[in-house]
N, C-alpha and C. Protein backbone atom coordinates (compact mmCIF):
# COMPACT_ATOMS: atom_id res chain seq x y z
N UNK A 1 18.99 -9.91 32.78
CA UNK A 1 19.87 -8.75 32.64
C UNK A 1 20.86 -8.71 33.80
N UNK A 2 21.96 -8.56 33.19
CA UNK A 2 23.28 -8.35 34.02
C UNK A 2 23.58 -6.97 34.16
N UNK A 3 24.11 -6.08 35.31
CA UNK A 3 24.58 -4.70 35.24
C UNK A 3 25.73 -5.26 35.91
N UNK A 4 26.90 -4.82 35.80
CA UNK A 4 28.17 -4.80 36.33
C UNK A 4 29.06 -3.89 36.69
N UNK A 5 29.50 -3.52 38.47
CA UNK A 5 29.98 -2.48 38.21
C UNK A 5 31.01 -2.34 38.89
N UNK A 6 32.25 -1.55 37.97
CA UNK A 6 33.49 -1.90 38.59
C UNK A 6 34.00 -1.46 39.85
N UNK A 7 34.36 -2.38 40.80
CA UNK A 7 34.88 -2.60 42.18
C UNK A 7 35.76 -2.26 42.76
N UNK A 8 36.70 -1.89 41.64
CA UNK A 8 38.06 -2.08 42.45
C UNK A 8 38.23 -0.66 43.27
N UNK A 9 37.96 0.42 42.56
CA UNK A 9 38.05 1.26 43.53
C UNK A 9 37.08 2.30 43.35
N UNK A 10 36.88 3.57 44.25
CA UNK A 10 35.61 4.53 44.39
C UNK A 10 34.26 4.41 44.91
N UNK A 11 33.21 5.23 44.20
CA UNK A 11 32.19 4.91 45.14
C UNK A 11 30.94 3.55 44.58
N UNK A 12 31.58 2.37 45.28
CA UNK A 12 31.03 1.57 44.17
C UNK A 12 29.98 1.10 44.53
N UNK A 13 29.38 1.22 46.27
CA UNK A 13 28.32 0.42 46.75
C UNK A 13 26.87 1.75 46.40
N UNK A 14 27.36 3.22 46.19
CA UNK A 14 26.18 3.71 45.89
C UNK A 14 25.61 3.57 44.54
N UNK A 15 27.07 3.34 43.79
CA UNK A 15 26.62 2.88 42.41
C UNK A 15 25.44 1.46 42.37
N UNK A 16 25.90 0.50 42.86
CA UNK A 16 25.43 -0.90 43.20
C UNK A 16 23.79 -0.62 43.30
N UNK A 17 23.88 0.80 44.58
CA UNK A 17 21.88 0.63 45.33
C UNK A 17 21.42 1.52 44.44
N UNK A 18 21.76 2.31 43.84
CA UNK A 18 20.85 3.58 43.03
C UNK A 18 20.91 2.33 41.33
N UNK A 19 21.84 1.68 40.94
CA UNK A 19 21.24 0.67 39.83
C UNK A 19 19.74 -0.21 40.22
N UNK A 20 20.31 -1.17 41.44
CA UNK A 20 19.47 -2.11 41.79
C UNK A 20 17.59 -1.25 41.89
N UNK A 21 18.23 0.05 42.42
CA UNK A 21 16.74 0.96 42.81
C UNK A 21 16.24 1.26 41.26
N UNK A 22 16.96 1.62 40.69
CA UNK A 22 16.24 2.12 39.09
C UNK A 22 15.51 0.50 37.91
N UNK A 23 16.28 -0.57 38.18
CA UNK A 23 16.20 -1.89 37.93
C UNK A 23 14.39 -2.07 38.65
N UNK A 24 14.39 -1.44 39.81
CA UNK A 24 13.16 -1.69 40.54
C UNK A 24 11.78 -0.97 40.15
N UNK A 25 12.58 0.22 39.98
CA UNK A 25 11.10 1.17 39.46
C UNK A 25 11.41 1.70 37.82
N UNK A 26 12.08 0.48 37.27
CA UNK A 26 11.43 0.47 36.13
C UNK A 26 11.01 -0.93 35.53
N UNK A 27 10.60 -1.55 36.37
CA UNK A 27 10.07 -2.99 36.63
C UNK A 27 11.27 -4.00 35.24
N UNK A 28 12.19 -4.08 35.81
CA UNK A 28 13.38 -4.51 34.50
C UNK A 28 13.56 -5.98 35.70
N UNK A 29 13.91 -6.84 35.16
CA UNK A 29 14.59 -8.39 36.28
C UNK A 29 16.00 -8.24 35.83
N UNK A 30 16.45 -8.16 37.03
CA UNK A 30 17.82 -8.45 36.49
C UNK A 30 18.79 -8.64 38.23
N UNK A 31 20.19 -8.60 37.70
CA UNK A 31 20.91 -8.32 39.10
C UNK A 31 22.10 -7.28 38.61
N UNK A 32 22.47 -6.78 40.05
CA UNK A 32 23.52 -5.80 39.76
C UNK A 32 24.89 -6.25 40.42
N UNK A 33 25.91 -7.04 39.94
CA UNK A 33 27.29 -7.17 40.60
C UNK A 33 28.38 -6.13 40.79
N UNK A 34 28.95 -6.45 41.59
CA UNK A 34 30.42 -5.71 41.98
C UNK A 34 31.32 -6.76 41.56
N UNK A 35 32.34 -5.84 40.49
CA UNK A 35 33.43 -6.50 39.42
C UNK A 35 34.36 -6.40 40.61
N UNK A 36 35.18 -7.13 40.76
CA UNK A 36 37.06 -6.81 41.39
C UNK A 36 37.65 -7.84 41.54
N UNK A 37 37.49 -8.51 40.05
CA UNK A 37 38.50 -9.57 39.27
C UNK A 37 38.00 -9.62 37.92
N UNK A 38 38.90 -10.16 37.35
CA UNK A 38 38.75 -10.92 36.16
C UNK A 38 37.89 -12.01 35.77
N UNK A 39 37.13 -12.00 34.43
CA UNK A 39 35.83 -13.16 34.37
C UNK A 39 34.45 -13.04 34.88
N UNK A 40 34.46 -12.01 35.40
CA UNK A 40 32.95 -11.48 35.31
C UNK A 40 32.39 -10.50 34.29
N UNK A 41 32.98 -9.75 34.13
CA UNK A 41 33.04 -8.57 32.63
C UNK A 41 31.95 -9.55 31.57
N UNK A 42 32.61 -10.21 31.08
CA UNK A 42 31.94 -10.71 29.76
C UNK A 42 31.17 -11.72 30.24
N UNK A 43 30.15 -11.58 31.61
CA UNK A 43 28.72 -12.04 31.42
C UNK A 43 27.77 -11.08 31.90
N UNK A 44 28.30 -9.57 31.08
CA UNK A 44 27.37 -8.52 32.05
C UNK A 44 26.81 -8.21 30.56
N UNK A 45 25.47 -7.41 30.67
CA UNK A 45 25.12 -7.35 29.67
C UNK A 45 24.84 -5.34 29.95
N UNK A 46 25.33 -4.86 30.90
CA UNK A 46 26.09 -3.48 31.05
C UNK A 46 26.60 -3.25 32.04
N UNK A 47 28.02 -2.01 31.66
CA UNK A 47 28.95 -2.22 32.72
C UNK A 47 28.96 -0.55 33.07
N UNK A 48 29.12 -0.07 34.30
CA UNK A 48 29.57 0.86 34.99
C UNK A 48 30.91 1.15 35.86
N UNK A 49 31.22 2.68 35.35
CA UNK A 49 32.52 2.72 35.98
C UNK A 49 32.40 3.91 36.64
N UNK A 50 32.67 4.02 38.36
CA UNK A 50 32.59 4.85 38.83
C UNK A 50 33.53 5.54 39.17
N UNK A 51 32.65 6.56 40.36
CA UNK A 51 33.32 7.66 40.46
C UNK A 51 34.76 7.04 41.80
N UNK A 52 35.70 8.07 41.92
CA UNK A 52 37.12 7.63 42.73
C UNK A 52 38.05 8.11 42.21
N UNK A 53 39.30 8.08 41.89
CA UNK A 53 40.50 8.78 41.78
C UNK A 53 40.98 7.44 40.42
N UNK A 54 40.77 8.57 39.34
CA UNK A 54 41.19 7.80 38.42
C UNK A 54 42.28 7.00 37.96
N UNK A 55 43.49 7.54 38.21
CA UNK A 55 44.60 6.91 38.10
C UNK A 55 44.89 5.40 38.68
N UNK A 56 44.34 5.53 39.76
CA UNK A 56 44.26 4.33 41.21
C UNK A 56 43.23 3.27 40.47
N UNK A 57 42.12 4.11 39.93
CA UNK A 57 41.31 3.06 39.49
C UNK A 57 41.92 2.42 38.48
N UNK A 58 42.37 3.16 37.03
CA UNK A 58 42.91 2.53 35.83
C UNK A 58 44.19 1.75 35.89
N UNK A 59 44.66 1.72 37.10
CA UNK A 59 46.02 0.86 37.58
C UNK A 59 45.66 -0.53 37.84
N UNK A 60 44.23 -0.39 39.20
CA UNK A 60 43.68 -1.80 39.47
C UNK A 60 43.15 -2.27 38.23
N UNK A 61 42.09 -1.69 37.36
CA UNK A 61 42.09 -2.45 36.68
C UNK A 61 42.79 -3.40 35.89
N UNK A 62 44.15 -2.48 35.44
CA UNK A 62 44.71 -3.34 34.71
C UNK A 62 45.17 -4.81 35.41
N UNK A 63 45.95 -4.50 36.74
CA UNK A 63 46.60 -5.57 37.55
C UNK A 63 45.23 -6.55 37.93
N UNK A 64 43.94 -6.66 37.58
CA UNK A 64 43.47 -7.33 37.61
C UNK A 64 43.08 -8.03 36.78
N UNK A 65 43.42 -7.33 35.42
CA UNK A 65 42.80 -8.22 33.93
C UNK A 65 41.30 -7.94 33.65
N UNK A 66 40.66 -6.55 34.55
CA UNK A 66 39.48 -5.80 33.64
C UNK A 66 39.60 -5.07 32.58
N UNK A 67 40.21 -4.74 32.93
CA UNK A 67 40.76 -3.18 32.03
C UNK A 67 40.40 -4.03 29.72
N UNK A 68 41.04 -4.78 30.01
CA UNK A 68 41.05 -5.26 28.52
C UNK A 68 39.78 -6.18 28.81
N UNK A 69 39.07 -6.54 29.29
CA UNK A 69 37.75 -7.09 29.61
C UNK A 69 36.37 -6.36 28.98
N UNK A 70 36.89 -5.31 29.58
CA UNK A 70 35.91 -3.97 29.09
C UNK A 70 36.00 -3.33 27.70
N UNK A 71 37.41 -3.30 27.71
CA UNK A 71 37.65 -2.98 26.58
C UNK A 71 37.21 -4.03 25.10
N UNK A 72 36.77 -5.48 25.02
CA UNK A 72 36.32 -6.13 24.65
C UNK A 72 34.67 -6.51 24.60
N UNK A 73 34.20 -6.23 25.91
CA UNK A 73 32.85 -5.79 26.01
C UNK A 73 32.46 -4.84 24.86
N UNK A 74 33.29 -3.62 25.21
CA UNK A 74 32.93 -2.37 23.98
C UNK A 74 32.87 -2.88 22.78
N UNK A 75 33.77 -4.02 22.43
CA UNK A 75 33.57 -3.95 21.30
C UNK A 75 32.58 -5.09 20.89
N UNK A 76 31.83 -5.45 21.64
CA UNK A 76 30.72 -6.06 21.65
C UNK A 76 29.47 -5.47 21.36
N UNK A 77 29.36 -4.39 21.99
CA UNK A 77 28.75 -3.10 21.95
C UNK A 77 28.08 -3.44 23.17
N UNK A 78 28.60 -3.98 24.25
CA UNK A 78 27.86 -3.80 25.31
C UNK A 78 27.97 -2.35 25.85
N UNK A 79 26.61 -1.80 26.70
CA UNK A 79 26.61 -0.40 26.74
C UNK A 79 27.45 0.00 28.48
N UNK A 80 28.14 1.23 28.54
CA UNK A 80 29.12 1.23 29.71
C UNK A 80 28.77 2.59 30.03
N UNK A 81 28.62 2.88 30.94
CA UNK A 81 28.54 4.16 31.60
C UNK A 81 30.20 4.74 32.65
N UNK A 82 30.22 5.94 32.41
CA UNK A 82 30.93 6.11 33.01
C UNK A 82 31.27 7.68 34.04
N UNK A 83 30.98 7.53 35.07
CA UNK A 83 30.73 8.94 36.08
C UNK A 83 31.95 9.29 36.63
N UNK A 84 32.15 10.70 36.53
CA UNK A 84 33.51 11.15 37.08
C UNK A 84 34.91 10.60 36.73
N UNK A 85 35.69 9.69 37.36
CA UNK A 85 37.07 8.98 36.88
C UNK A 85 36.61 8.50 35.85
N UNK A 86 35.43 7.41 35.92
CA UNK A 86 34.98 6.89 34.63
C UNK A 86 34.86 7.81 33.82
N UNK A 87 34.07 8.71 33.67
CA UNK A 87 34.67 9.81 32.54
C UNK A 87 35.90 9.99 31.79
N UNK A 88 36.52 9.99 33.08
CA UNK A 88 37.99 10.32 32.35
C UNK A 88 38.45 9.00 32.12
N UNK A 89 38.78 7.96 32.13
CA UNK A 89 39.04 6.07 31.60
C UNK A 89 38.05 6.27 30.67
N UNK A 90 37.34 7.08 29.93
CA UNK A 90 36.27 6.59 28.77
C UNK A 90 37.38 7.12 27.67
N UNK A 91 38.11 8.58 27.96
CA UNK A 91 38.41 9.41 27.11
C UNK A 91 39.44 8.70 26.42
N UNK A 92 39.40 8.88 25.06
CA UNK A 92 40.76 8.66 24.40
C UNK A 92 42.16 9.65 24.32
N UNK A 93 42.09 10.83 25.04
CA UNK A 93 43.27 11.52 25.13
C UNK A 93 42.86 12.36 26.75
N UNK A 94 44.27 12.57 27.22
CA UNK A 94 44.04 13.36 28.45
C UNK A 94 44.77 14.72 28.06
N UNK A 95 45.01 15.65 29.14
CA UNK A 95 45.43 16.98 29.31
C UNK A 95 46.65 16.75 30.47
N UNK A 96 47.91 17.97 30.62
CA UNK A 96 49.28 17.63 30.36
C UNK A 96 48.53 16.69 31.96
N UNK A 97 47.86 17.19 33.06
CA UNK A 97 47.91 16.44 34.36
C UNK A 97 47.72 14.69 34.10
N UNK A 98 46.61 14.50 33.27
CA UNK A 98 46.44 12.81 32.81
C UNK A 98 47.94 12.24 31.94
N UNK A 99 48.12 13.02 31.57
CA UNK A 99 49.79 12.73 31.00
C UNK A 99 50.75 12.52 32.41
N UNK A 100 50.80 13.39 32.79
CA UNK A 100 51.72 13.63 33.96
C UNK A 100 51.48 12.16 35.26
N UNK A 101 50.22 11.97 35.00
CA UNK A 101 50.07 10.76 35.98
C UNK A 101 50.59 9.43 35.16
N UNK A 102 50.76 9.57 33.90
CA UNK A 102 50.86 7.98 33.10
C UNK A 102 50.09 7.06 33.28
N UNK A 103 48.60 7.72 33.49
CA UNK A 103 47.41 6.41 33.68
C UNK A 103 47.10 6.40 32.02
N UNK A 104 46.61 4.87 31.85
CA UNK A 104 46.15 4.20 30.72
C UNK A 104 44.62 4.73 31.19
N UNK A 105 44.32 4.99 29.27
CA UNK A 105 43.07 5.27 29.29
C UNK A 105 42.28 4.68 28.35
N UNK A 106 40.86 4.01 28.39
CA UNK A 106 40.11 3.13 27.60
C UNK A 106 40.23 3.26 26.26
N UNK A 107 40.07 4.64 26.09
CA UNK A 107 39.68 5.48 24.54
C UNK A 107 38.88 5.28 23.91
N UNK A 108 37.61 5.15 24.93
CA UNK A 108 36.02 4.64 23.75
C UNK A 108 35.10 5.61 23.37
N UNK A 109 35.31 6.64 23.96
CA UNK A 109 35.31 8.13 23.40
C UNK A 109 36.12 9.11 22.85
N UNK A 110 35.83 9.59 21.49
CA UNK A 110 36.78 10.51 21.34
C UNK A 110 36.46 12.03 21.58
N UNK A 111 37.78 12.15 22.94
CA UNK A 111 37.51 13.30 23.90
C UNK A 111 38.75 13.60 24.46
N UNK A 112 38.78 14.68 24.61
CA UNK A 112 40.10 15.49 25.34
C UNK A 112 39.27 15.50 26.61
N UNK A 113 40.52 14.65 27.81
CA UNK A 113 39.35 15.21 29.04
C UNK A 113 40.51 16.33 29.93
N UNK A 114 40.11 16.83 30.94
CA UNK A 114 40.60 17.51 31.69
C UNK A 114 40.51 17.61 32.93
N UNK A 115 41.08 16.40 34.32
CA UNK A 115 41.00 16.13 35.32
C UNK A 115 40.81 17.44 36.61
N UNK A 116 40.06 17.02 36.88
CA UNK A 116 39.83 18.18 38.57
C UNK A 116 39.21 19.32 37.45
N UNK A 117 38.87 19.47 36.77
CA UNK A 117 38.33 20.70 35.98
C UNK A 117 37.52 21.93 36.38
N UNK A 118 36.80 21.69 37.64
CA UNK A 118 36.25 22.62 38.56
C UNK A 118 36.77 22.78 39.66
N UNK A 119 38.22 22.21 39.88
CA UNK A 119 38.56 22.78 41.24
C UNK A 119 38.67 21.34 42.36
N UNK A 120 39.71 21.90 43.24
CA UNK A 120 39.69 20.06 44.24
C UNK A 120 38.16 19.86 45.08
N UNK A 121 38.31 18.85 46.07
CA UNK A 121 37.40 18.53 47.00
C UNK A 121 36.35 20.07 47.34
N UNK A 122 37.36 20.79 47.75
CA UNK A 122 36.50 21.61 48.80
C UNK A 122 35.27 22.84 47.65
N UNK A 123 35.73 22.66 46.40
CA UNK A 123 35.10 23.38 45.28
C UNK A 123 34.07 22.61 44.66
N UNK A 124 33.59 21.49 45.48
CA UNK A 124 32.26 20.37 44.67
C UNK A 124 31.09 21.51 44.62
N UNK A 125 30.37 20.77 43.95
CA UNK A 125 28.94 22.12 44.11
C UNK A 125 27.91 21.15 43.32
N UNK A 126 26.39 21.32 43.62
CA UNK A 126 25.62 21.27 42.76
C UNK A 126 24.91 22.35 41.95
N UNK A 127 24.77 21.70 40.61
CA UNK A 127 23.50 22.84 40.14
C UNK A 127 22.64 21.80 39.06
N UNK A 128 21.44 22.66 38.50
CA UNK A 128 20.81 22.12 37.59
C UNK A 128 20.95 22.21 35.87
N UNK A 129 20.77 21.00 36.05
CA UNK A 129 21.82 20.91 34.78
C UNK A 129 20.50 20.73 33.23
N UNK A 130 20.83 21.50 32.40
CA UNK A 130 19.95 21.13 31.08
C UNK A 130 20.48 19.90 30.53
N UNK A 131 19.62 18.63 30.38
CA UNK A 131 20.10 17.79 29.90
C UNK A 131 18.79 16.93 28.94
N UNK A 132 18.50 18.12 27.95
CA UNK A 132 17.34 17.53 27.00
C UNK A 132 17.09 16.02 26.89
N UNK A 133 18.22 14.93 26.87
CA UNK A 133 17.61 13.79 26.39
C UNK A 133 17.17 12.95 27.61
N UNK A 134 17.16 13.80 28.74
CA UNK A 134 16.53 13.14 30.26
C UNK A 134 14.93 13.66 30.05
N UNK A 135 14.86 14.65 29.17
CA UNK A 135 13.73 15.30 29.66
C UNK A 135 13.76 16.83 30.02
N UNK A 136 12.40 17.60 29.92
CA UNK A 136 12.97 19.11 30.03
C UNK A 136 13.16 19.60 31.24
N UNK A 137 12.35 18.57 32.23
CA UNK A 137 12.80 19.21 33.67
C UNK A 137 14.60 19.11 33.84
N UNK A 138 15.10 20.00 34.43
CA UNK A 138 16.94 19.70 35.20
C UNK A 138 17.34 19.03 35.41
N UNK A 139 18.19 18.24 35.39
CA UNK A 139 18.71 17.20 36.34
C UNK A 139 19.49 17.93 37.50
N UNK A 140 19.34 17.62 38.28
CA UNK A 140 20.34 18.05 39.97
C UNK A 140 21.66 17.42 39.90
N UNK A 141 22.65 18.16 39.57
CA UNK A 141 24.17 16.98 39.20
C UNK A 141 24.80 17.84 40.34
N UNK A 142 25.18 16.66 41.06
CA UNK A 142 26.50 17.22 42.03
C UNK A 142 27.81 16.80 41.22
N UNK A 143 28.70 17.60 41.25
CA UNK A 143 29.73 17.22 41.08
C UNK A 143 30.82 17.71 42.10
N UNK A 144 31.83 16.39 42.24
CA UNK A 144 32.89 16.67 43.10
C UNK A 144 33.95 16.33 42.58
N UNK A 145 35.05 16.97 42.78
CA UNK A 145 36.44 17.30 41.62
C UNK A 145 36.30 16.51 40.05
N UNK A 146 35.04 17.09 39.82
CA UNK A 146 34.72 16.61 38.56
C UNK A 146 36.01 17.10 37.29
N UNK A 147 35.62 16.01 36.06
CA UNK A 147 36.46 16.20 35.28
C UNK A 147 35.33 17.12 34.17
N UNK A 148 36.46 17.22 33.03
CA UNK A 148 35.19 17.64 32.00
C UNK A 148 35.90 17.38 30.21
N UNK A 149 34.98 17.15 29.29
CA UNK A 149 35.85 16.91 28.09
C UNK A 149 35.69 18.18 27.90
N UNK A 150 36.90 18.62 27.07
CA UNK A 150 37.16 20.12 26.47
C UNK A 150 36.95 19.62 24.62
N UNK A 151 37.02 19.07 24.06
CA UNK A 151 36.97 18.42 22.57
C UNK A 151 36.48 17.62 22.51
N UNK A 152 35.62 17.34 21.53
CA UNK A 152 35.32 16.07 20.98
C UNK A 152 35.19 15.37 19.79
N UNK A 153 35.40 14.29 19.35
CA UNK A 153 35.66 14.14 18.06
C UNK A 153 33.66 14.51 16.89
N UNK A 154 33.85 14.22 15.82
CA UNK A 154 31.96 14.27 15.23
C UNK A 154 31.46 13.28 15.47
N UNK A 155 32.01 11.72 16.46
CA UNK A 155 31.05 10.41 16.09
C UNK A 155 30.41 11.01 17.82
N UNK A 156 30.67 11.80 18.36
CA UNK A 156 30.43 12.45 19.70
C UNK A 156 29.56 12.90 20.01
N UNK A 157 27.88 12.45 20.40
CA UNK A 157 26.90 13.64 20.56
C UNK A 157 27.14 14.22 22.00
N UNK A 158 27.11 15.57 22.19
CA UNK A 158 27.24 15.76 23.39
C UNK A 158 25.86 16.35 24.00
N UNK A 159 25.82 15.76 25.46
CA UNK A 159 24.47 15.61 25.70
C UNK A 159 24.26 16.80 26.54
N UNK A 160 25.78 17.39 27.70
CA UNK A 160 24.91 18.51 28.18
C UNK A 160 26.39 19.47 28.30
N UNK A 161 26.15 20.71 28.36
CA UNK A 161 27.73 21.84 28.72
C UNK A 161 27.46 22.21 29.85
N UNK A 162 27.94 22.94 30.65
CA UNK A 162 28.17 23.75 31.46
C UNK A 162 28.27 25.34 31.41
N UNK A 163 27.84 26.16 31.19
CA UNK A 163 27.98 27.08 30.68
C UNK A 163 29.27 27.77 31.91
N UNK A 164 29.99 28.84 30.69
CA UNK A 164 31.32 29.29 31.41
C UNK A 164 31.23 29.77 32.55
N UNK A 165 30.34 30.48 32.61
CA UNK A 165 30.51 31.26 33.95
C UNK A 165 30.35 30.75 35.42
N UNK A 166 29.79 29.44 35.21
CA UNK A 166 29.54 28.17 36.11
C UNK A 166 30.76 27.64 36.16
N UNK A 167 31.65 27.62 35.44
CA UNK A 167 32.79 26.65 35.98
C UNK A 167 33.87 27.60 36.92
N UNK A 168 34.68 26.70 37.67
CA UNK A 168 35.67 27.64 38.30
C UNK A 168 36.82 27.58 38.07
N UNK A 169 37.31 26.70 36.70
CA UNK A 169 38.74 26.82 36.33
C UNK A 169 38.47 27.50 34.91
N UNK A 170 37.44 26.19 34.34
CA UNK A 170 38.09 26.44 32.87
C UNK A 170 36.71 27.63 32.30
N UNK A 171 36.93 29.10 31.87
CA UNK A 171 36.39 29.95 31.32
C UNK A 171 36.31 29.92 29.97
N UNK A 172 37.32 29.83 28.70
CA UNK A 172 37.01 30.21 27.55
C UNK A 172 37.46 28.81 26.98
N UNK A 173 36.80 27.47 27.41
CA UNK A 173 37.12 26.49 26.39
C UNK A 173 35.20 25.73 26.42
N UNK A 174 34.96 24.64 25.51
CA UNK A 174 34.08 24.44 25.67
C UNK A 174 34.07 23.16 26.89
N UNK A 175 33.10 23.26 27.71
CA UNK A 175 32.86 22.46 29.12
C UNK A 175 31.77 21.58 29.02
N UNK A 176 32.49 20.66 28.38
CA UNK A 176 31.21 19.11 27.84
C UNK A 176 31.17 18.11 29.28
N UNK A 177 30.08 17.76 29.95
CA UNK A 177 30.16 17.59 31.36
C UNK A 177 29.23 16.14 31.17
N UNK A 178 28.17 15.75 30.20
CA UNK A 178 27.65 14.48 29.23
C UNK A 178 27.92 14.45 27.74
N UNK A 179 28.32 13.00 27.71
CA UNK A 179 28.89 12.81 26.40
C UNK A 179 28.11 11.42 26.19
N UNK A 180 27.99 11.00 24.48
CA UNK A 180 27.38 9.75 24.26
C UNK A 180 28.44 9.43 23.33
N UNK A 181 29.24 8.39 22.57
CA UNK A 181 29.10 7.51 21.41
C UNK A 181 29.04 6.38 21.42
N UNK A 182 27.98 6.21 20.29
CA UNK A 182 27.19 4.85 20.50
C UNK A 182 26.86 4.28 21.54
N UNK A 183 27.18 3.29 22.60
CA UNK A 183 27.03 2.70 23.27
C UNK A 183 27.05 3.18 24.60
N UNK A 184 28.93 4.59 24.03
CA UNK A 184 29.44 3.81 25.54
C UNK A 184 28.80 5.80 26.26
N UNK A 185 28.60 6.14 27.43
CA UNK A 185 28.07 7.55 28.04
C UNK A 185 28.97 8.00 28.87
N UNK A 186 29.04 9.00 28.77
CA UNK A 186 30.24 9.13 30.15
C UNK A 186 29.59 11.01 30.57
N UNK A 187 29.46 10.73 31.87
CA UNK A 187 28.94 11.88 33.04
C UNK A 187 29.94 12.37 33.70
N UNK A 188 30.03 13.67 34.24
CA UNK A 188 31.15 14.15 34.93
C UNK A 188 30.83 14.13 36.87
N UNK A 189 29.41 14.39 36.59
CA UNK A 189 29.21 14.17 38.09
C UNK A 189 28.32 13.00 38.49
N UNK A 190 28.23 12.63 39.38
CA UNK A 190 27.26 11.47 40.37
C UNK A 190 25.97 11.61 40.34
N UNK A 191 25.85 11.11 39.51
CA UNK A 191 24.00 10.75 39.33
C UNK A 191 23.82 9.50 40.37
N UNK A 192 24.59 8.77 41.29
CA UNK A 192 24.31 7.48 42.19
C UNK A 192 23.75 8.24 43.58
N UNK A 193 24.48 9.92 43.99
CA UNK A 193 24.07 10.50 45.08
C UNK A 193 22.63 11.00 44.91
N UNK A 194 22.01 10.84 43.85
CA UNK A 194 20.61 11.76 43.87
C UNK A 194 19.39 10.68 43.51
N UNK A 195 18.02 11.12 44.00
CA UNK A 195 17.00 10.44 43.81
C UNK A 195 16.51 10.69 42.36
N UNK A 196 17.05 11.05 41.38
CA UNK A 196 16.26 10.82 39.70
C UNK A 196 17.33 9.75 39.09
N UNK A 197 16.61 9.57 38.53
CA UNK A 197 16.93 7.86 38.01
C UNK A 197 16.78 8.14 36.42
N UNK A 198 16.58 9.31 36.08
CA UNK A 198 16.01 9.29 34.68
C UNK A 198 17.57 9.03 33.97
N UNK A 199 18.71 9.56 34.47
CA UNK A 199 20.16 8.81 33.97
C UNK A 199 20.27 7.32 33.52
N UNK A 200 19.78 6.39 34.39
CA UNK A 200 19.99 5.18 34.87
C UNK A 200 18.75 4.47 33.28
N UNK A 201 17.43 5.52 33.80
CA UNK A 201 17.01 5.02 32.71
C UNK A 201 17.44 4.81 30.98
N UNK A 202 17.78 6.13 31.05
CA UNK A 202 18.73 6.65 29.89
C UNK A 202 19.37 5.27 29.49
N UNK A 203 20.70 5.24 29.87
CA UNK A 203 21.06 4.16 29.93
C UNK A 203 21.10 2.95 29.56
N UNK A 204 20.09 2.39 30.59
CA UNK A 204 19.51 0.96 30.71
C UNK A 204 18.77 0.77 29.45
N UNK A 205 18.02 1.71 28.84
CA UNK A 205 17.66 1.49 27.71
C UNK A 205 18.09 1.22 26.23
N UNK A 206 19.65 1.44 26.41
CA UNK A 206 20.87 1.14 25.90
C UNK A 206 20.64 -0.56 25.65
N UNK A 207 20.27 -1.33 26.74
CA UNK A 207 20.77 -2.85 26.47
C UNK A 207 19.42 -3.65 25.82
């Protein structure tokens, strides 16, 4: 087993130790690489896209020749995770700010996303999050200038909301913060900063 996870920009070395750690205690063999070129993609047998400033990220990718790498993976059905920016590079449509930047976006979800959605840096927060298909205990999700999908298409299960009164921008739309189709997952906050792994498992059980 291959995990692969993209390099070029954000937080990619916690991504790297919280895989390699979940790979460990769930007795799986495998290795975990850092992507930041072209030609590694299509010998991973799952790929991760982290958290960082999306625009910056979906730029390198392209100028490196991942970007359509991945996008070919998907249609492999190799399984891709994607936290925070990755969130938003999963979505197939953005809101007017993802417009306004002119970043290319994957579109392997169909989702309206909505960048910084809780507010900049200094508005991160954790809480516990209901996320039935982890299990009934919480998950602990930090999120920091997390995004969030506001729509989603029906091939879309969505795995966890936010309830309104928890968010600090968006009040009367719906605040989808885990999303699944088929393959590909996309998270709004950093499951790489926390010690449960039951995400990772999630996941991994994908391949």
């Amino acid at each position: 087993m291959k995990v692969g996870v993209i390099g070029v920009q954000g937080d990619v070395e916690e991504h790297v130790v919280a895989m390699r750690r979940a790979l460990a205690a769930f007795g799986l063999h495998g290795e975990v690489v850092s992507i930041r070129r072209s030609g590694i993609v299509p010998s991973c047998d799952a790929l991760v896209i982290p958290g960082g400033e999306s625009t910056t990220l979906s730029r390198l990718m392209l100028k490196e020749g991942i970007f359509p790498e991945v996008l070919e993976a998907a249609e492999r059905d190799v399984p891709i995770l994607g936290t925070c920016a990755g969130m938003v590079l999963l979505a197939k449509e953005g809101n007017e700010e993802v417009a306004k930047t002119g970043q290319k976006l994957l579109g392997l979800i169909d989702a309206k996303v909505e960048r910084n959605a809780f507010g900049r840096q200094r508005e991160s927060f954790e809480v516990a999050l209901s996320i039935p298909a982890f299990g009934p205990e919480p998950f602990n999700a930090v999120f920091i200038r997390a995004p969030c999908y506001v729509s989603v298409g029906a091939g879309v299960e969505v795995l966890a909301k936010l309830e309104a009164e928890k968010t600090l921008k968006i009040t009367k739309r719906e605040c989808i913060v885990a999303a699944r189709q088929e393959n590909v997952v996309a998270v709004a906050f950093h499951p790489e900063l926390t010690n449960d792994l039951r995400l990772h498992r999630y996941f991994l059980s994908l391949i």
